[in-house]
C-alpha atoms as a PDB file:
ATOM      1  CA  UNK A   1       0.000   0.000   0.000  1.00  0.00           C
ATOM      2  CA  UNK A   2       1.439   3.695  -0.885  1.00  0.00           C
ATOM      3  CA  UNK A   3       0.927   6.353   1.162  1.00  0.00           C
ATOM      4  CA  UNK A   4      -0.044   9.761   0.103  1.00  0.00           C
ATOM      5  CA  UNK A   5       3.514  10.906   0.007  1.00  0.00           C
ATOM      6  CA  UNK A   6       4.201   8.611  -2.431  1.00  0.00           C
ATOM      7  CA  UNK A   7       1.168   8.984  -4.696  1.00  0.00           C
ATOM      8  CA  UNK A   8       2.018  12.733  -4.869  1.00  0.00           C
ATOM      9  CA  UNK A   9       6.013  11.865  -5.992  1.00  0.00           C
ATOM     10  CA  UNK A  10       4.531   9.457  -8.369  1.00  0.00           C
ATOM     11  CA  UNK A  11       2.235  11.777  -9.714  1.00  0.00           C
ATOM     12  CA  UNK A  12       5.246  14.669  -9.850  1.00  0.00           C
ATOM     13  CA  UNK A  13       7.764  12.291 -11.862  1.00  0.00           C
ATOM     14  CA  UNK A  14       5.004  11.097 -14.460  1.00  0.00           C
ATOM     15  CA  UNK A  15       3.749  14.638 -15.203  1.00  0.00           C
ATOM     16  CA  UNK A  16       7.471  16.225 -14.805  1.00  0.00           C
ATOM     17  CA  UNK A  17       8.276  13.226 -17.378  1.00  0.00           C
ATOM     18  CA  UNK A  18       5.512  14.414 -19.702  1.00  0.00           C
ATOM     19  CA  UNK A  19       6.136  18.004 -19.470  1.00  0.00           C
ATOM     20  CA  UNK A  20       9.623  18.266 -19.643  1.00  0.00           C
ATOM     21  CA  UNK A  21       9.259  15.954 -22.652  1.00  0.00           C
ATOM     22  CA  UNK A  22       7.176  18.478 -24.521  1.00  0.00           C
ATOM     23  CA  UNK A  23       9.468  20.955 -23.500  1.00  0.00           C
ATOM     24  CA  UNK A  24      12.779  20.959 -21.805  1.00  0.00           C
ATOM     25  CA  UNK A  25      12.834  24.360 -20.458  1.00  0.00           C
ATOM     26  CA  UNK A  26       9.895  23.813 -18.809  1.00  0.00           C
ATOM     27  CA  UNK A  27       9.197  25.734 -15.061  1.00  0.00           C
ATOM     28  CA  UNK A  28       8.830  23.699 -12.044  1.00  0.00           C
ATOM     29  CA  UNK A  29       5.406  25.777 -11.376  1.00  0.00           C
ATOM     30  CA  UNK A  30       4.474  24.080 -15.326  1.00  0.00           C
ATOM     31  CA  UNK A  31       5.125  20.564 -13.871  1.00  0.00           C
ATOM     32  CA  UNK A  32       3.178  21.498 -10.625  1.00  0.00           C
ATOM     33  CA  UNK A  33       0.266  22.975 -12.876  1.00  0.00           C
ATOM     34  CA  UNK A  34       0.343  19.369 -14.697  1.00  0.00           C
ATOM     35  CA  UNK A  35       0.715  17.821 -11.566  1.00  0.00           C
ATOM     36  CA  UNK A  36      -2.167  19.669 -10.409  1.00  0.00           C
ATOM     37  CA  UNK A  37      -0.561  20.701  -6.891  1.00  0.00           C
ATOM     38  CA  UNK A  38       0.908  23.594  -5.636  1.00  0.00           C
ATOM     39  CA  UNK A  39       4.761  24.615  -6.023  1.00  0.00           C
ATOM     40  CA  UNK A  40       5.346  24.376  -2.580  1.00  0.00           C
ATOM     41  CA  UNK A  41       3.863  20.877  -2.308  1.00  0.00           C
ATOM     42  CA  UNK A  42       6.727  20.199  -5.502  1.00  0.00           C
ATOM     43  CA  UNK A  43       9.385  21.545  -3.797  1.00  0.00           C
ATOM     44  CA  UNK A  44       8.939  19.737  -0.496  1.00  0.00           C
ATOM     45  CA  UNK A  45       9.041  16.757  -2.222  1.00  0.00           C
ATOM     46  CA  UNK A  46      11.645  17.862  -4.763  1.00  0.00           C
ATOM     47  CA  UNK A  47      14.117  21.206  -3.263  1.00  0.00           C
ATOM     48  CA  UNK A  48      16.088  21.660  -6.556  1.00  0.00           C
ATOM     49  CA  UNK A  49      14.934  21.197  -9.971  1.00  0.00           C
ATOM     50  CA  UNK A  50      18.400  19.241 -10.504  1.00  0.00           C
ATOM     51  CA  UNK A  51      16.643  16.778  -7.580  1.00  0.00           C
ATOM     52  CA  UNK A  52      13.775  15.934  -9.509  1.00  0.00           C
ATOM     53  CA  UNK A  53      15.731  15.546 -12.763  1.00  0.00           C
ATOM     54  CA  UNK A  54      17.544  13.379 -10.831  1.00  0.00           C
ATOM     55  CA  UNK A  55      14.802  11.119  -9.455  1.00  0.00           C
ATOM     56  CA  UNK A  56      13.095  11.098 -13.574  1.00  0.00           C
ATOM     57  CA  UNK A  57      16.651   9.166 -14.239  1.00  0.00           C
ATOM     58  CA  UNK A  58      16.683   6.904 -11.154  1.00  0.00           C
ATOM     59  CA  UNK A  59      12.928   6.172 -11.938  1.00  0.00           C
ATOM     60  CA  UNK A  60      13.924   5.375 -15.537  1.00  0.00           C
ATOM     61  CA  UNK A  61      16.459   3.228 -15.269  1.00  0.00           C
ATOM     62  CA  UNK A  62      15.190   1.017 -12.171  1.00  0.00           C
ATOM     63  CA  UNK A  63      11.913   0.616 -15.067  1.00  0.00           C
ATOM     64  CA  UNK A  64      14.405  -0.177 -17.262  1.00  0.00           C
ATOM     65  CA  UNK A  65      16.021  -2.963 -15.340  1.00  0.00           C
ATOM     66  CA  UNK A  66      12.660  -4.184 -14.509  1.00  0.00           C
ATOM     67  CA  UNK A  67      11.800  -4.739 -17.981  1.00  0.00           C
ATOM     68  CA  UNK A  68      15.411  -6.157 -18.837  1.00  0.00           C
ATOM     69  CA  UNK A  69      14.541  -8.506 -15.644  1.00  0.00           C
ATOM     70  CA  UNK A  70      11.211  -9.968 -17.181  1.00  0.00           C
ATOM     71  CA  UNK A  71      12.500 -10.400 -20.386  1.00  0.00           C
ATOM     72  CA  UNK A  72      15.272 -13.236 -19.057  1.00  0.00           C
END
């Protein structure tokens, strides 16, 4: 079971991952706007725009090892 904390980060990294997608230059208040929460909710989960880049590229490579995983 997730908690609420983790719904929210979840929710962050797929929206930041669509956004930032569409456009790299992006704002963190246009991820929290896609996120549909407030910046300050984003930033206490993420301080630093470099942090949440950072957590998109540990997300996508543990997915990445997952599928590498099933497919031996």
């Amino acid at each position: 079971m997730t908690t609420r904390a983790e719904d929210t980060r979840g929710r962050i990294l797929l929206a930041a991952a669509r956004v930032l997608a569409a456009r790299e230059a992006a704002s963190m208040a246009d991820i929290a706007a896609a996120a549909q929460i407030t910046r300050g909710t984003l930033y206490r989960h993420f301080p630093a725009r470099e942090s949440l880049i950072q957590a998109l590229d540990a997300t996508a490579n543990e997915e990445a090892g997952r599928h590498l995983a099933e497919a031996n």
